[in-house]
Protein backbone atom coordinates (compact mmCIF):
# COMPACT_ATOMS: atom_id res chain seq x y z
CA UNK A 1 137.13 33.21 -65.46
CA UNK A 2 137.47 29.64 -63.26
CA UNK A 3 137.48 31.85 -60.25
CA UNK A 4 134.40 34.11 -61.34
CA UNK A 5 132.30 30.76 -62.24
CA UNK A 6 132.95 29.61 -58.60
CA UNK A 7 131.48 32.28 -56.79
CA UNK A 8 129.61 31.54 -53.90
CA UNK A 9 125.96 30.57 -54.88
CA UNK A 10 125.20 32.92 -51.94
CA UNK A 11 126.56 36.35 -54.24
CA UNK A 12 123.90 35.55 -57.25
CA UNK A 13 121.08 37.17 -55.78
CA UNK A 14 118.23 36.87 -58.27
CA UNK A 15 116.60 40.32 -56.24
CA UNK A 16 119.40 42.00 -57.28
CA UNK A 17 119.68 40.93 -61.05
CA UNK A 18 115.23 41.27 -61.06
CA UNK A 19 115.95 44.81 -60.03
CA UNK A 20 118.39 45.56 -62.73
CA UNK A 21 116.40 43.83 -65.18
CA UNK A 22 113.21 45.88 -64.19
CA UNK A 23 115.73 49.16 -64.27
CA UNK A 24 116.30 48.20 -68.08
CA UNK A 25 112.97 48.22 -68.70
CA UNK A 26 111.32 44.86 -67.94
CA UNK A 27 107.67 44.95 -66.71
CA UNK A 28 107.30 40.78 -66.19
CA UNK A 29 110.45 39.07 -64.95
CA UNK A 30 111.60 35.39 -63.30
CA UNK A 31 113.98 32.66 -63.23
CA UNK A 32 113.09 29.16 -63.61
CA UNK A 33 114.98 25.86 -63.07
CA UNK A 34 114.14 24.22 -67.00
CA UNK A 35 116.81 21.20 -66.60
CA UNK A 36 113.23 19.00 -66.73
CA UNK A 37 112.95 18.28 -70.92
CA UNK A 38 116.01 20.60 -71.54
CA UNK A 39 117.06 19.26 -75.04
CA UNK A 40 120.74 18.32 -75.06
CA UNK A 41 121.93 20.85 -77.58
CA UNK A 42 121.23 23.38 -74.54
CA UNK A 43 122.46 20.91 -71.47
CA UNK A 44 123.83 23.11 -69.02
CA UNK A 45 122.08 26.13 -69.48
CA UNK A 46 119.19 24.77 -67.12
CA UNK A 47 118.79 28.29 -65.31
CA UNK A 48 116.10 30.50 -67.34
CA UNK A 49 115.72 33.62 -67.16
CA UNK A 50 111.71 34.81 -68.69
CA UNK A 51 110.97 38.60 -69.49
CA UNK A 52 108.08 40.23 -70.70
CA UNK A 53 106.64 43.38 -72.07
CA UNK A 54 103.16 44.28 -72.17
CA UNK A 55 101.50 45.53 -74.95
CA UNK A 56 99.56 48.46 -75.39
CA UNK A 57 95.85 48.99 -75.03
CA UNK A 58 93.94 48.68 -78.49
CA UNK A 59 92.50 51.41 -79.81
CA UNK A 60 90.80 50.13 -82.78
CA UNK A 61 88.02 47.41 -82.95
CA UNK A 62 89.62 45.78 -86.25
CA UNK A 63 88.93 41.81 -86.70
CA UNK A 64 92.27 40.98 -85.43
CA UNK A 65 94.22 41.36 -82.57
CA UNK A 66 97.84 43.56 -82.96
CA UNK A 67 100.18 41.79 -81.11
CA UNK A 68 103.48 42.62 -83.59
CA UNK A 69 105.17 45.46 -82.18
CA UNK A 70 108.69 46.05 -83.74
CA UNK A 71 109.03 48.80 -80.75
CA UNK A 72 108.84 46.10 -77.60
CA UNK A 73 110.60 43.50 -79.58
CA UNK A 74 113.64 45.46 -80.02
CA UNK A 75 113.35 46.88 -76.49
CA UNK A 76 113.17 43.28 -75.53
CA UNK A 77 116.63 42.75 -77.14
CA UNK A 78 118.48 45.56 -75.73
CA UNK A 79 117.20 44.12 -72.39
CA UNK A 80 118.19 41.06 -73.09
CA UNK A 81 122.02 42.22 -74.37
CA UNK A 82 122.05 44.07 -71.09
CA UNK A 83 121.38 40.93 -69.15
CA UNK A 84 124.02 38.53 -71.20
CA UNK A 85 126.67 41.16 -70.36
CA UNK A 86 126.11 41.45 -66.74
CA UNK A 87 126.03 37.38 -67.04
CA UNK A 88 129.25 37.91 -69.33
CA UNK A 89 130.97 39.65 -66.76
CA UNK A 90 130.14 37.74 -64.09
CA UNK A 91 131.85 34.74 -65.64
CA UNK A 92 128.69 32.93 -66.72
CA UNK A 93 127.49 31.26 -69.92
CA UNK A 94 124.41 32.21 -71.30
CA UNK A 95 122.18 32.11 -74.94
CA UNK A 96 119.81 34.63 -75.53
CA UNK A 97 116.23 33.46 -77.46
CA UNK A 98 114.90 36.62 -78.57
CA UNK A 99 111.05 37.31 -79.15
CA UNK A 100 109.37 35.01 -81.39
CA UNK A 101 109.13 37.66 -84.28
CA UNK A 102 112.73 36.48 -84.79
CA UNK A 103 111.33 33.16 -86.24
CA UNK A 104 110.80 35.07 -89.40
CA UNK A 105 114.30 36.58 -89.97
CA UNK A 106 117.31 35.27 -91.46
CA UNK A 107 118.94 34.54 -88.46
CA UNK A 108 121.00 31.46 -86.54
CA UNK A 109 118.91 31.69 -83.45
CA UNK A 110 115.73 31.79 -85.17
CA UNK A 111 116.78 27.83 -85.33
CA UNK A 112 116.74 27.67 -81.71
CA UNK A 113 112.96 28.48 -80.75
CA UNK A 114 111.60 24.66 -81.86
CA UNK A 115 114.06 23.35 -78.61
CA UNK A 116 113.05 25.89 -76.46
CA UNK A 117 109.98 27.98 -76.14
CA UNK A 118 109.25 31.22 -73.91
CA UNK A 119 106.27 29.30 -72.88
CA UNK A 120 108.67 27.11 -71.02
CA UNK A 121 110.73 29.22 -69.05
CA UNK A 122 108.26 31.51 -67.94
CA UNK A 123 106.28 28.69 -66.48
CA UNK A 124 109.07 27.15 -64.62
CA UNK A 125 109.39 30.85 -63.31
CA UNK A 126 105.57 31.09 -62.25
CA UNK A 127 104.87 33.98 -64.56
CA UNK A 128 101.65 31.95 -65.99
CA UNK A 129 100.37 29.19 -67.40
CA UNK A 130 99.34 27.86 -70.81
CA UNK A 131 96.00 28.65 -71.39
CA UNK A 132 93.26 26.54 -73.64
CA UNK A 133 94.29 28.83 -76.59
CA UNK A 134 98.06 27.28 -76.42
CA UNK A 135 99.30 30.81 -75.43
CA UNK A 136 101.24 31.84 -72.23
CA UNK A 137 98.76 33.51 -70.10
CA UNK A 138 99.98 36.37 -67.72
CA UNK A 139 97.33 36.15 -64.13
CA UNK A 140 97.81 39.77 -64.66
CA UNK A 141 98.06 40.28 -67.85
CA UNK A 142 96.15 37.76 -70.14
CA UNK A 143 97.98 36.67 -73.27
CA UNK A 144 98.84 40.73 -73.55
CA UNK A 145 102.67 40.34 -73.67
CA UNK A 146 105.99 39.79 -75.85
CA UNK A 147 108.23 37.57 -74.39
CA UNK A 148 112.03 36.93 -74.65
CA UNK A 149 114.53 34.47 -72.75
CA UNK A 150 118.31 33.98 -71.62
CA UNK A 151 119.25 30.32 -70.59
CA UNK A 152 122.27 30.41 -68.70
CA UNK A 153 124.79 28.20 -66.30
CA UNK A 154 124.68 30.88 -63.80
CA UNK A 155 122.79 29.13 -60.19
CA UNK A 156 120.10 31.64 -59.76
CA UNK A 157 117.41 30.23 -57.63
CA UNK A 158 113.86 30.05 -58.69
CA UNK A 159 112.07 33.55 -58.44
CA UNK A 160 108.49 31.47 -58.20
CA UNK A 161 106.79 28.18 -57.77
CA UNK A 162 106.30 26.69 -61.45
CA UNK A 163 103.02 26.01 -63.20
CA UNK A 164 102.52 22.63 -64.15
CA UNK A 165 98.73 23.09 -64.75
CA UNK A 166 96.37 25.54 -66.38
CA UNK A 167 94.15 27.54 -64.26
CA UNK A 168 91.20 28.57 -67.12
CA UNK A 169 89.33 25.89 -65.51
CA UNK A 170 85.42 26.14 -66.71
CA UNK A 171 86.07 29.27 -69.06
CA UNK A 172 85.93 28.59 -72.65
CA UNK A 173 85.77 31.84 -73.82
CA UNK A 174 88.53 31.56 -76.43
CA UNK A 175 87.04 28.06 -77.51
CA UNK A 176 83.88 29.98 -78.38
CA UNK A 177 85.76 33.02 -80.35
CA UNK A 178 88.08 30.75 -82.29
CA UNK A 179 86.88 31.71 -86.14
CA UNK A 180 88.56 28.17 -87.17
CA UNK A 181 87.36 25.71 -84.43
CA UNK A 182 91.24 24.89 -83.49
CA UNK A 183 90.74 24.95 -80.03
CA UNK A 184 89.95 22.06 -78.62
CA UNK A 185 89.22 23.41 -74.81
CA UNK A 186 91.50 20.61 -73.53
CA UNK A 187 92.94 21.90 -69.83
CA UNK A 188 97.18 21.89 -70.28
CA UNK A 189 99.35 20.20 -68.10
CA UNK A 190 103.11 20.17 -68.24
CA UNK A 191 102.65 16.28 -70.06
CA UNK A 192 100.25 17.80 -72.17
CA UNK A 193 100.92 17.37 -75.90
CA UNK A 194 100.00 20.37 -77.72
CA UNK A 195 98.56 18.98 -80.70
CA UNK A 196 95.25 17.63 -78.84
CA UNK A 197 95.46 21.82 -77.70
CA UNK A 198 95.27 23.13 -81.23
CA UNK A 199 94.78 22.19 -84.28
CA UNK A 200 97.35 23.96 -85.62
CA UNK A 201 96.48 23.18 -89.57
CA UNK A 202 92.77 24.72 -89.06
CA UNK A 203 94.43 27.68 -86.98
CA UNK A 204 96.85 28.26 -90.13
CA UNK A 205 94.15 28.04 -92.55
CA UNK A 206 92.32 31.25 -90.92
CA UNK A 207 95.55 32.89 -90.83
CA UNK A 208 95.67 32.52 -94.65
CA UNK A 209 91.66 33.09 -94.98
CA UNK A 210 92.59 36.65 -92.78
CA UNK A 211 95.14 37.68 -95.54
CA UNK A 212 92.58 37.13 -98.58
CA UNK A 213 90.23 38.52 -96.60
CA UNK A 214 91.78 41.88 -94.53
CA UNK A 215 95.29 41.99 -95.69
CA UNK A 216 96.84 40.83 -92.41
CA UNK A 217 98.22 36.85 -91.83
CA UNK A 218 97.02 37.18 -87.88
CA UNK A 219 93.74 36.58 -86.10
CA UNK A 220 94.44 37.12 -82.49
CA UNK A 221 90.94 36.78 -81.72
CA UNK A 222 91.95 34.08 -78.67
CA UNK A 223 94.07 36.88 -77.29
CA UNK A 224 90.67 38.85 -77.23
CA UNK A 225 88.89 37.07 -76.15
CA UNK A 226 90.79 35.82 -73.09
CA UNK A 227 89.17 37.42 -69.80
CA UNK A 228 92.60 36.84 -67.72
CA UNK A 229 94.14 40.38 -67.10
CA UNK A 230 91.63 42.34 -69.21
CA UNK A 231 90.65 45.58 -68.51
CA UNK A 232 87.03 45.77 -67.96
């Protein structure tokens, strides 16, 4: 194991472990340096590893947006259990964050997501930016995606050049659509707290008005709304 976690930088070729990753099924994939505001519980595991899956085209023109698909989540998983055995293997730590639909199971990591978001490592891997809405926005594929994350020790290099600022710039789309008024149309920046973003107690209430209303605690509108990646 010493031996295997001293291989030459040189042998982790992030093309190679991309094209395994997109062999197992990933459609949006990068690796991001994410030592910057790492919390301590996770020191070490600075190297992040950001997958996606996209979702598929709505057919229905309900109120909300569907964005909770059991299907990709779990497919997100076995890619990620793919990935932390080829890390496994190769000697390397590793802790996998699983999609955020994990937050409402019973389970350990579901503790984990408040110390580290998706949001963050697929930023420091240049897969988007945060958009006004608060959500991760794909250039090619809006705010249209499930994501998933393994942080590891293992020295990939960077796959892309890091957002640090939004790029919605005059649009204000999602500001417009919000039912609840809980976007505040504030550009992000990587210092940006997220709280002048959203207003995250009026975006909860219209969750809660939705499941008086239509039977479903989502809204989704935002996701929409957004223009980024849409098909026109």
């Amino acid at each position: 194991m010493r031996q295997q976690r001293h291989i030459d930088q040189a042998k982790l070729d992030p093309a190679s472990l991309l094209e395994k990753i997109k062999a197992w099924g990933g459609e949006v994939v990068g690796i991001g340096n994410v030592s910057v505001g790492l919390p301590p519980d996770l020191e070490g595991l600075s190297t992040a590893i950001s997958l996606a899956l996209t979702h598929p085209e709505q057919q229905n023109e309900n109120e909300i947006y569907e964005y909770r698909y059991p299907e990709i989540e779990q497919k997100l998983e076995d890619i990620q259990k793919n990935i932390a055995k080829q890390l496994r293997v190769d000697g390397w730590r590793f802790l996998e964050i699983p999609p955020d639909s994990s937050k409402q199971r019973d389970r350990l990591i579901s503790k984990i997501h408040p110390l580290f978001p998706h949001k963050t490592a697929a930023t420091c891997a240049g897969l988007g930016w945060i958009g006004k809405s608060g959500l991760l926005i794909s250039p090619c594929y809006g705010p249209r995606l499930s994501w998933a994350t393994v942080l590891t020790n293992a020295p990939y290099q960077a796959t892309g050049q890091p957002y640090i600022h939004g790029q919605c710039g005059r649009c204000n789309v999602c500001v417009r659509e919000c039912p609840a008024g809980a976007i505040s149309g504030i550009e992000w920046s990587r210092c940006t707290n997220y709280t002048t973003m959203i207003d995250i107690v009026s975006c909860a209430q219209q969750l809660e008005n939705n499941r008086i209303t239509i039977g479903e605690l989502a809204c989704g509108k935002c996701i929409k709304a957004c223009r980024c990646g849409r098909k026109i």
